[in-house]
Protein backbone atom coordinates (compact mmCIF):
# COMPACT_ATOMS: atom_id res chain seq x y z
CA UNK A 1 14.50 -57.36 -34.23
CA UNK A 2 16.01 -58.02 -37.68
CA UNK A 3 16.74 -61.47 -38.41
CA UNK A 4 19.48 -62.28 -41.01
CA UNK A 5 17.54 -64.75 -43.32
CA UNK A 6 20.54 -66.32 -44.80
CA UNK A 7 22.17 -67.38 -41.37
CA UNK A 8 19.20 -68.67 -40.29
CA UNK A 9 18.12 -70.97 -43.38
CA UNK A 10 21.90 -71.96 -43.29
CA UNK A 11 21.83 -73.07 -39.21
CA UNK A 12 18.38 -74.83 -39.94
CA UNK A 13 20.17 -76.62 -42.53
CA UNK A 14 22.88 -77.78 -40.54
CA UNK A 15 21.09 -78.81 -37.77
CA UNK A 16 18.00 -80.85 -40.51
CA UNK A 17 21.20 -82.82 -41.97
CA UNK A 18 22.75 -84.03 -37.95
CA UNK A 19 20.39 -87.33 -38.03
CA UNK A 20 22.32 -87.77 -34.35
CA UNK A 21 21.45 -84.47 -32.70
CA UNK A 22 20.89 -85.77 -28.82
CA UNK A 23 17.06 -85.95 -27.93
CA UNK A 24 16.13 -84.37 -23.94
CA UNK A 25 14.78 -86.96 -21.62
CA UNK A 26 10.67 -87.84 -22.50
CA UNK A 27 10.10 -85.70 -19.44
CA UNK A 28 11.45 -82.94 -19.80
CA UNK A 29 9.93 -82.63 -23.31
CA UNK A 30 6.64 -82.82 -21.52
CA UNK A 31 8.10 -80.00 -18.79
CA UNK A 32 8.66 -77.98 -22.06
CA UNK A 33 5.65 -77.97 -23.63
CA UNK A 34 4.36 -76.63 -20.14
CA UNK A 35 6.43 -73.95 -19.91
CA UNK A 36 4.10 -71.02 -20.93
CA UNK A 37 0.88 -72.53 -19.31
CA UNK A 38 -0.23 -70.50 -16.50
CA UNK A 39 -1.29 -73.32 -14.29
CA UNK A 40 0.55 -76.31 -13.79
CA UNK A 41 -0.38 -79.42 -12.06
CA UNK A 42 2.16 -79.46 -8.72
CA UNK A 43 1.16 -83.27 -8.03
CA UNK A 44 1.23 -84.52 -11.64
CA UNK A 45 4.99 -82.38 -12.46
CA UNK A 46 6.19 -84.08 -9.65
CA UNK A 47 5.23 -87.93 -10.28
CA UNK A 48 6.88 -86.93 -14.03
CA UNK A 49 9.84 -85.78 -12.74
CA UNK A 50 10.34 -88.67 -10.43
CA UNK A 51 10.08 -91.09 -13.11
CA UNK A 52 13.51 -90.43 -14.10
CA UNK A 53 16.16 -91.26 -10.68
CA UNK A 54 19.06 -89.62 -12.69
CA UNK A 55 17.46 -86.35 -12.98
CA UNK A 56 15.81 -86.68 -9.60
CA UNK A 57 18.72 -86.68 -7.95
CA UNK A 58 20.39 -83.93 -9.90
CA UNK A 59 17.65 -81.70 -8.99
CA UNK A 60 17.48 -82.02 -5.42
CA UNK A 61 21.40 -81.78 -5.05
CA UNK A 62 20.74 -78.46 -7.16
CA UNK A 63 17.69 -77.72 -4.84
CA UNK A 64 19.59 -78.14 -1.49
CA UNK A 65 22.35 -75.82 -2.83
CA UNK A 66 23.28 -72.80 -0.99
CA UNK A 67 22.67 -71.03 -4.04
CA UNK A 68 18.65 -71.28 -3.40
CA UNK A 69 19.19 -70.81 0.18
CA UNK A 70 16.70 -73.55 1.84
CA UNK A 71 16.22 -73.07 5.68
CA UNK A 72 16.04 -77.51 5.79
CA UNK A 73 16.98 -80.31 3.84
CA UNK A 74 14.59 -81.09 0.86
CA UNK A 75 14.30 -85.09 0.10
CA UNK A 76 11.56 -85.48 -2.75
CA UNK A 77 10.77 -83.55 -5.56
CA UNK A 78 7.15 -83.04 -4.28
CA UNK A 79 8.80 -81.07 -1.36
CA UNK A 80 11.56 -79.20 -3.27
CA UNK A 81 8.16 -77.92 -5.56
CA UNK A 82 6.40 -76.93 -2.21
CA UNK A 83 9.27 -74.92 -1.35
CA UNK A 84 11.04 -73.74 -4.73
CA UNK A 85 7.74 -73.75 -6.95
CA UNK A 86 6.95 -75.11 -9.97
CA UNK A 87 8.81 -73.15 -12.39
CA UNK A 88 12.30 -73.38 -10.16
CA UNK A 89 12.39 -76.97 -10.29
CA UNK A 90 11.18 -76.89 -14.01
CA UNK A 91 14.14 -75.08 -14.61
CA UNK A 92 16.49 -77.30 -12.49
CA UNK A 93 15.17 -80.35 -14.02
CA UNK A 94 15.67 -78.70 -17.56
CA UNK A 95 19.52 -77.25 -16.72
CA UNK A 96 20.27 -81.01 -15.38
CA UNK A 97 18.86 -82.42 -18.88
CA UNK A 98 20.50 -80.11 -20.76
CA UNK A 99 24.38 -80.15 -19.38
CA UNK A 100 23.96 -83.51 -19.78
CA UNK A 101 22.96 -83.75 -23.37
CA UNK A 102 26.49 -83.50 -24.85
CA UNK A 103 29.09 -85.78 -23.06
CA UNK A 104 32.91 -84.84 -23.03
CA UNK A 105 34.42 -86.66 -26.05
CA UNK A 106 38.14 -87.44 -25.25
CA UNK A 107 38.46 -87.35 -29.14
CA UNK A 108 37.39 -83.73 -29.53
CA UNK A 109 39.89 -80.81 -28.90
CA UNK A 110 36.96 -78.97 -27.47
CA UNK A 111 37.03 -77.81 -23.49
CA UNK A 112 33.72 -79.41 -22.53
CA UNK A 113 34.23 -78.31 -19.03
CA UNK A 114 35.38 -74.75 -19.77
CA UNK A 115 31.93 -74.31 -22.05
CA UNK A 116 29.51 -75.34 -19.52
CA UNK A 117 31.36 -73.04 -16.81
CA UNK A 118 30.99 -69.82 -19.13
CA UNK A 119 27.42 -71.43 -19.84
CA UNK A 120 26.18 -71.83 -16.07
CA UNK A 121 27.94 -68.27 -15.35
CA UNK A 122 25.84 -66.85 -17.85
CA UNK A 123 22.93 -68.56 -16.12
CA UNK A 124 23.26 -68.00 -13.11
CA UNK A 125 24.30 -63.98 -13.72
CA UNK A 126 20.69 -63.57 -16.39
CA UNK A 127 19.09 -64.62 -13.42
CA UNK A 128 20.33 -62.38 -10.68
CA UNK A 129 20.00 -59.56 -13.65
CA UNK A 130 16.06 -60.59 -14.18
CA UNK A 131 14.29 -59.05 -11.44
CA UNK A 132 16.02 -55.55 -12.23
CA UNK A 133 14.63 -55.61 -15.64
CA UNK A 134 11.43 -57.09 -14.52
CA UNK A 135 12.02 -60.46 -16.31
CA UNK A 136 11.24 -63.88 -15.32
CA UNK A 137 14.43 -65.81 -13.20
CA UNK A 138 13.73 -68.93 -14.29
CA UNK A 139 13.59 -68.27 -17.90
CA UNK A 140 16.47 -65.65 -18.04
CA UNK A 141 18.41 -69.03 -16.53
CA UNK A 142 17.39 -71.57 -18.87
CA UNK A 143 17.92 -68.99 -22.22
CA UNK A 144 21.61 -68.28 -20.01
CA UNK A 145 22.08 -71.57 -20.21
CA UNK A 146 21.18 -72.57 -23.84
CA UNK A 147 22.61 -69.39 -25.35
CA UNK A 148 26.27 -71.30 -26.64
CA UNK A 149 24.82 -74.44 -27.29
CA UNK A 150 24.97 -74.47 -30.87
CA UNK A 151 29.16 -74.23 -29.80
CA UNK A 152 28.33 -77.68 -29.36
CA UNK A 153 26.31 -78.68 -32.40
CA UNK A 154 29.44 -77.22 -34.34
CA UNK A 155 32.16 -78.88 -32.51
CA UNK A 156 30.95 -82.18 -31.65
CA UNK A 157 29.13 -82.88 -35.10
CA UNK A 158 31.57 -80.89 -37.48
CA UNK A 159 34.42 -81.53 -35.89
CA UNK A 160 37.31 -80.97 -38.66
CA UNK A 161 35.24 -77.72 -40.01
CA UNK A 162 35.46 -76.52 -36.81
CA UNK A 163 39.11 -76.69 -36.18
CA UNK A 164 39.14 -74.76 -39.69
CA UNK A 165 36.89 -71.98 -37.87
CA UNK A 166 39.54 -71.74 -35.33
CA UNK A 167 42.13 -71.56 -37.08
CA UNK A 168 40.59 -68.84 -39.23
CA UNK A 169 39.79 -67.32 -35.50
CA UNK A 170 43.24 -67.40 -34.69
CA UNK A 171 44.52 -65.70 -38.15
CA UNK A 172 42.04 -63.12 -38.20
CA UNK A 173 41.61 -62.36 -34.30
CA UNK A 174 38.25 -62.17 -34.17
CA UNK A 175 35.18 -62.71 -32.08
CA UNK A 176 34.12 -66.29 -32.83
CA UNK A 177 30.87 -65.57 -34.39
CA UNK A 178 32.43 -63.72 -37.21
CA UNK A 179 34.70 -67.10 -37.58
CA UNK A 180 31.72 -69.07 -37.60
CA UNK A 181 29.90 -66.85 -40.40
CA UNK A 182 33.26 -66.80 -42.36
CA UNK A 183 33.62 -70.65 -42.42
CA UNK A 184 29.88 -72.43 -41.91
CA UNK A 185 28.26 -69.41 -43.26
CA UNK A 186 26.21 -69.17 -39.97
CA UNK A 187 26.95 -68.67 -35.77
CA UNK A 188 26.28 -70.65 -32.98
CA UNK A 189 23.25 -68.48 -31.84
CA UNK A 190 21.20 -69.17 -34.88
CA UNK A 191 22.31 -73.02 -34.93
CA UNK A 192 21.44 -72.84 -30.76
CA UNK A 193 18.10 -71.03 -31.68
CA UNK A 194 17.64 -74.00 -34.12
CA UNK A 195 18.49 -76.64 -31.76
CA UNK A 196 15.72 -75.14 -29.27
CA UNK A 197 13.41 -75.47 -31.70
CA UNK A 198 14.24 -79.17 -32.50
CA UNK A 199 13.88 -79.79 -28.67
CA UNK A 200 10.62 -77.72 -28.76
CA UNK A 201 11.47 -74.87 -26.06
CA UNK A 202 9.51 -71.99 -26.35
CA UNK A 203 9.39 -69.49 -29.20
CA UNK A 204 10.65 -66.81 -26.60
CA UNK A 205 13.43 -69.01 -25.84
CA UNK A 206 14.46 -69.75 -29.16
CA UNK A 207 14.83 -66.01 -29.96
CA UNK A 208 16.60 -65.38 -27.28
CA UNK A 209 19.19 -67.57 -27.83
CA UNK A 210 18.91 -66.57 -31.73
CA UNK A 211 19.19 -62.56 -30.71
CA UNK A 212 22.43 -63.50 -27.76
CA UNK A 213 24.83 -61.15 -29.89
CA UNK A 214 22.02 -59.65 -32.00
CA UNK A 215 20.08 -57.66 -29.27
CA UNK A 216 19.50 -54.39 -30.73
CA UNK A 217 16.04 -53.59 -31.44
CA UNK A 218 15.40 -55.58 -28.00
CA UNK A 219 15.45 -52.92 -25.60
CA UNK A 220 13.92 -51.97 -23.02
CA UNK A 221 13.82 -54.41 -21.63
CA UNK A 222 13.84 -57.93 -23.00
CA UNK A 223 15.08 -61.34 -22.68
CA UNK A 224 17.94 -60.76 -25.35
CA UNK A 225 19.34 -57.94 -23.80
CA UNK A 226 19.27 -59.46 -20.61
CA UNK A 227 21.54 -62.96 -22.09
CA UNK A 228 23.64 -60.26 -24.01
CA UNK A 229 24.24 -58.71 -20.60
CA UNK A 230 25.11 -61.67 -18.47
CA UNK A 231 27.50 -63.05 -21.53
CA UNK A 232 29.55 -60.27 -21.68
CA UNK A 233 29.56 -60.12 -17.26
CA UNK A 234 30.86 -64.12 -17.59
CA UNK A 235 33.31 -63.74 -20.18
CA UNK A 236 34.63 -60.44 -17.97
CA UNK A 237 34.89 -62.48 -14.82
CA UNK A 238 36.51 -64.94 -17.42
CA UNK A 239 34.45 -67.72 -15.46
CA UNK A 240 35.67 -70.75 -18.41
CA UNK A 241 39.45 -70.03 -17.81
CA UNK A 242 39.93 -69.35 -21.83
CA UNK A 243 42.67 -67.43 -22.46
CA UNK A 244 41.58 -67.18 -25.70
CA UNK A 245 38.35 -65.88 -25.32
CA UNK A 246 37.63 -62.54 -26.73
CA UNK A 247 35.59 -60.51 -24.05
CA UNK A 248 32.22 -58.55 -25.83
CA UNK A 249 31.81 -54.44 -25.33
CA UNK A 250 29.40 -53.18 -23.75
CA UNK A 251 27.73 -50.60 -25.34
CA UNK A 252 26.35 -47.57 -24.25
CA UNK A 253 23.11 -48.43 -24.92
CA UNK A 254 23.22 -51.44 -22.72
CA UNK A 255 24.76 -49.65 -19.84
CA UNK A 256 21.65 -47.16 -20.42
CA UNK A 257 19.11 -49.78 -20.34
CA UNK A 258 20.45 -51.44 -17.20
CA UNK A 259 21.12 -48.09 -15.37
CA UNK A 260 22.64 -50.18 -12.84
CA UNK A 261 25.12 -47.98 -10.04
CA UNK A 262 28.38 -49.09 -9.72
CA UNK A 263 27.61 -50.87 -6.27
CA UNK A 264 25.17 -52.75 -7.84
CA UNK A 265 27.29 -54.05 -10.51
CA UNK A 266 29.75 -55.36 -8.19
CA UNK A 267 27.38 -57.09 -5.79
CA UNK A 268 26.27 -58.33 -9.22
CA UNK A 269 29.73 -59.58 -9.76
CA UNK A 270 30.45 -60.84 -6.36
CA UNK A 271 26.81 -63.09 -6.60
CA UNK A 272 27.52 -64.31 -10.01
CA UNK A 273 30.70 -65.72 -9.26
CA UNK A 274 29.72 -67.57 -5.76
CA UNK A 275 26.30 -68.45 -7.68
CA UNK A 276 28.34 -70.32 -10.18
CA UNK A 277 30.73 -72.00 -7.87
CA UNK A 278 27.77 -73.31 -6.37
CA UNK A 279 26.11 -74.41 -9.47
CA UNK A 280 29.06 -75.73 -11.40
CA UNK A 281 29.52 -78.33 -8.54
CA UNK A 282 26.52 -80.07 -9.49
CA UNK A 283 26.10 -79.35 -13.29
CA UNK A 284 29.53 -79.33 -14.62
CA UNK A 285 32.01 -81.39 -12.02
């Protein structure tokens, strides 16, 4: 997949020179670096994970949603990993982390709220699109989740070159990337990719987030086709309530690589949006 050089050196820069960029609990750093191991100690992820009561709780709300579907009540981590698995409540514990790493700053004219909805739409629709490509749920839901978050490294730590970059937006009606290149002379998917790297996800991860509106080359099929996808489904079923928001094409190719029928797509739009509902309950209100 090509890789522009110069956005990339310029995101890594930005993101070397924010000395406050918010750190993921100890845990979840630890749930990271497991991410890729084939075997993972049930007993020993568990005791981890219920080190932390915040993100305990989080996760078994999450768990208990009708969005998983559990036939009974789950009330410890152990037994949501029984049930879920491993990697499920990896990824819950990982989605709780990260919507909580940048709090809503009254100070910012940035909707907080409106960016995690788009966020956990994209989530929750990359992982509903997995199993058709033959990709992995629970890591088409975390790179869903992560694929704006350099939106946040932008607005929250460059606050006043930010509102330049919408204002250029505005004047040039464009997609925001393009505003982003014009002004910090890189996007949010390389600064995102850059910030995954900084929390130490995996490289797979990283490039996915990195490749979100830079796919081609990806197909078929791949995680970066698959984030592309679900992006362009949230922004259609305009799940942040922008009315700004510019919604992506989707290109031929795509469509070809997805060779979903039309029945499909619309149970596809029908689950995303009562998936998210579901989800947003927890992670964003």
């Amino acid at each position: 997949m090509p890789v522009n050089t110069a956005t990339s050196a310029a995101s890594t820069d930005i993101v070397r020179q924010l000395r406050d960029l918010p750190s993921l609990p100890a845990v979840v750093v630890e749930l990271l670096a497991s991410m890729e191991a084939d075997e993972v100690d049930a007993h020993l992820l568990g005791a981890k994970i219920a080190t932390d009561q915040s993100l305990t709780a989080k996760t078994l709300r999450l768990a208990n949603s009708s969005f998983y579907g559990m036939a009974s009540k789950v009330t410890s981590i152990h037994q949501a990993i029984a049930v879920l698995g491993v990697h499920s409540i990896r990824t819950l514990v990982t989605a709780c982390a990260v919507t909580g790493s940048f709090p809503a700053d009254a100070n910012l004219r940035f909707n907080f709220k409106g960016f995690w909805r788009h966020s956990v739409g994209t989530a929750v629709c990359a992982r509903l699109l997995a199993p058709h490509l033959k990709l992995n749920p629970e890591a088409a839901f975390t790179a869903g989740l992560l694929h704006d978050i350099g939106t946040l490294v932008l607005a929250t730590r460059l606050p006043q070159k930010y509102e330049l970059m919408l204002a250029y937006r505005r004047e040039h009606d464009c997609y925001l990337a393009e505003a982003e290149r014009a002004v910090f002379g890189t996007d949010h998917a390389a600064v995102g990719s850059a910030l995954a790297a900084h929390w130490r996800f995996p490289a797979s991860m990283q490039n996915a987030v990195a490749a979100d509106h830079d796919w081609e080359g990806a197909l078929p099929p791949a995680l970066p086709l698959l984030v592309h996808t679900a992006n362009i489904v949230a922004h259609g079923l305009d799940l942040a309530e922008d009315p700004e928001a510019l919604v992506p094409p989707l290109s031929q190719a795509v469509w070809n690589a997805l060779d979903l029928a039309d029945a499909e797509w619309q149970r596809l739009f029908r689950a995303t949006e009562a998936g998210y509902a579901d989800m947003c309950q927890i992670l964003v209100n």
